[in-house]
C-alpha atoms as a PDB file:
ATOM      1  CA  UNK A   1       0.000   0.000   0.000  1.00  0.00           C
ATOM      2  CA  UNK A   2       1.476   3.109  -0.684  1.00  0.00           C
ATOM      3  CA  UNK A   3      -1.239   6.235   1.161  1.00  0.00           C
ATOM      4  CA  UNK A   4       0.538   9.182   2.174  1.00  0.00           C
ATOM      5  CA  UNK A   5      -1.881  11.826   4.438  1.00  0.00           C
ATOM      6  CA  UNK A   6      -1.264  15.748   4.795  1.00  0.00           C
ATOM      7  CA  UNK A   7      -3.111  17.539   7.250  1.00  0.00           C
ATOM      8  CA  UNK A   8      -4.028  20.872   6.454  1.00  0.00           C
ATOM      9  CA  UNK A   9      -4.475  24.086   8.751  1.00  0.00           C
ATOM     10  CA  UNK A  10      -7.947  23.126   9.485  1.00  0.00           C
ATOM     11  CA  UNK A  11      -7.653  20.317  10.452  1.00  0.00           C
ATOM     12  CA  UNK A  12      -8.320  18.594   7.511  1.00  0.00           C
ATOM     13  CA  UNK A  13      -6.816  14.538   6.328  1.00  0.00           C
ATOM     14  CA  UNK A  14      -6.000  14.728   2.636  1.00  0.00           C
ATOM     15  CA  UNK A  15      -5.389  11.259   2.010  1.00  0.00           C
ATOM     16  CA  UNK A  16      -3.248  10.423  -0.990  1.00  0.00           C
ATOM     17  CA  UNK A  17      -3.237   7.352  -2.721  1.00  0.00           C
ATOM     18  CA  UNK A  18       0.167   6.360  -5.141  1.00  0.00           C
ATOM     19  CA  UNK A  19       0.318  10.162  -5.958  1.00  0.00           C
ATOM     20  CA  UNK A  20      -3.410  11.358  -6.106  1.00  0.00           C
ATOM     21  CA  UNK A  21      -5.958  12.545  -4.148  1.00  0.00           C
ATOM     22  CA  UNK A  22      -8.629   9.434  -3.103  1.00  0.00           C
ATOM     23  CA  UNK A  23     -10.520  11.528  -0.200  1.00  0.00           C
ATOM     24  CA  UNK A  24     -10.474  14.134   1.957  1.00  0.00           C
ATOM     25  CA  UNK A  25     -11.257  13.588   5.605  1.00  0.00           C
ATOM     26  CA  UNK A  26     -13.166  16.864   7.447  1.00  0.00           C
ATOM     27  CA  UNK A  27     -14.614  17.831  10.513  1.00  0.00           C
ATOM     28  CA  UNK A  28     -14.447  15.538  13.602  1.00  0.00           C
ATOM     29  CA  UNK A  29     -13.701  12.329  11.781  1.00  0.00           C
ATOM     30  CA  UNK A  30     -10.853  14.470  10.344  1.00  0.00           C
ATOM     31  CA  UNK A  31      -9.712  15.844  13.711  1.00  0.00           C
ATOM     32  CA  UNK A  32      -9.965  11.984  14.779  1.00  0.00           C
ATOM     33  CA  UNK A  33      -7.776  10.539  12.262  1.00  0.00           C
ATOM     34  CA  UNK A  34      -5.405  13.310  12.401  1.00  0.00           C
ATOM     35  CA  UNK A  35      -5.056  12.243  16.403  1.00  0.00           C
ATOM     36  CA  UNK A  36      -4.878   8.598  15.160  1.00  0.00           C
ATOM     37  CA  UNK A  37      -2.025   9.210  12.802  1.00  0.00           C
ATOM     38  CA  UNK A  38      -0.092  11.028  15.369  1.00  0.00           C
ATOM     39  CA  UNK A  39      -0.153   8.325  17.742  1.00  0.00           C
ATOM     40  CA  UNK A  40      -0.038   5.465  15.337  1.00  0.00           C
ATOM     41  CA  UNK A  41       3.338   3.346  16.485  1.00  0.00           C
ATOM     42  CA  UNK A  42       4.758   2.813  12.823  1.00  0.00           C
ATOM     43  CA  UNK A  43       4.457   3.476   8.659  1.00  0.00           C
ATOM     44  CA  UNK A  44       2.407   0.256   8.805  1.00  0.00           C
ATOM     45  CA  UNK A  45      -0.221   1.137  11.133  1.00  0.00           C
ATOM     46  CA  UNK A  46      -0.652   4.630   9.596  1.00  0.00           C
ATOM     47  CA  UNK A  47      -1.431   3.301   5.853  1.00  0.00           C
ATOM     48  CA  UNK A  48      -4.088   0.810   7.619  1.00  0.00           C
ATOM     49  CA  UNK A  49      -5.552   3.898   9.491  1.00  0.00           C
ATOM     50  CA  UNK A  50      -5.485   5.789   5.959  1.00  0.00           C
ATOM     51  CA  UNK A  51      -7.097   2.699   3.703  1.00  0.00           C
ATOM     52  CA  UNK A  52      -9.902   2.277   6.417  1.00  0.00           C
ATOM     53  CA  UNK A  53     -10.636   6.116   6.094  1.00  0.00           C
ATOM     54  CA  UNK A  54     -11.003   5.858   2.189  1.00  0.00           C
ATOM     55  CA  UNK A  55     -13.032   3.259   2.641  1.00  0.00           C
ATOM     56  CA  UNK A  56     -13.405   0.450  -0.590  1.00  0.00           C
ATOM     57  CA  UNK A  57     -12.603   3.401  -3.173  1.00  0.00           C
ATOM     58  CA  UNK A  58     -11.436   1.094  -5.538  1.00  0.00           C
ATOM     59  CA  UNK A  59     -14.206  -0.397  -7.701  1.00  0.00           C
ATOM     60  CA  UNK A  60     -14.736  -1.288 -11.077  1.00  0.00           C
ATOM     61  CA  UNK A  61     -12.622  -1.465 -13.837  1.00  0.00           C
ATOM     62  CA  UNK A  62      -8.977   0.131 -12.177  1.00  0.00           C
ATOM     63  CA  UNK A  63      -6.035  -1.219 -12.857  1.00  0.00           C
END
């Protein structure tokens, strides 16, 4: 998996996926997340937090 997050002024989870945007994450479930990253204990833990945020984004006929 290769998600990447950036959290913006505020307080909102961009949430990159291989180099484009797949969601962005605002409010309290953003502020939440953000927290979540932060405290996360490695890379690992942080992409799982990220793909469960997306949700199943991928559908269909991506390759």
């Amino acid at each position: 998996m290769t998600f990447t997050a950036q959290v913006t002024k505020d307080e909102r989870v961009v949430v990159w996926w291989e180099g484009r945007v797949v969601a962005t994450v605002a409010g309290t479930p953003g502020r939440r997340l953000a927290d979540a990253l932060g405290q996360a204990p490695d890379e690992i833990a942080r992409e799982l937090l990220l793909a469960r945020a997306t949700g199943n984004f991928k559908r269909g006929n991506e390759r």
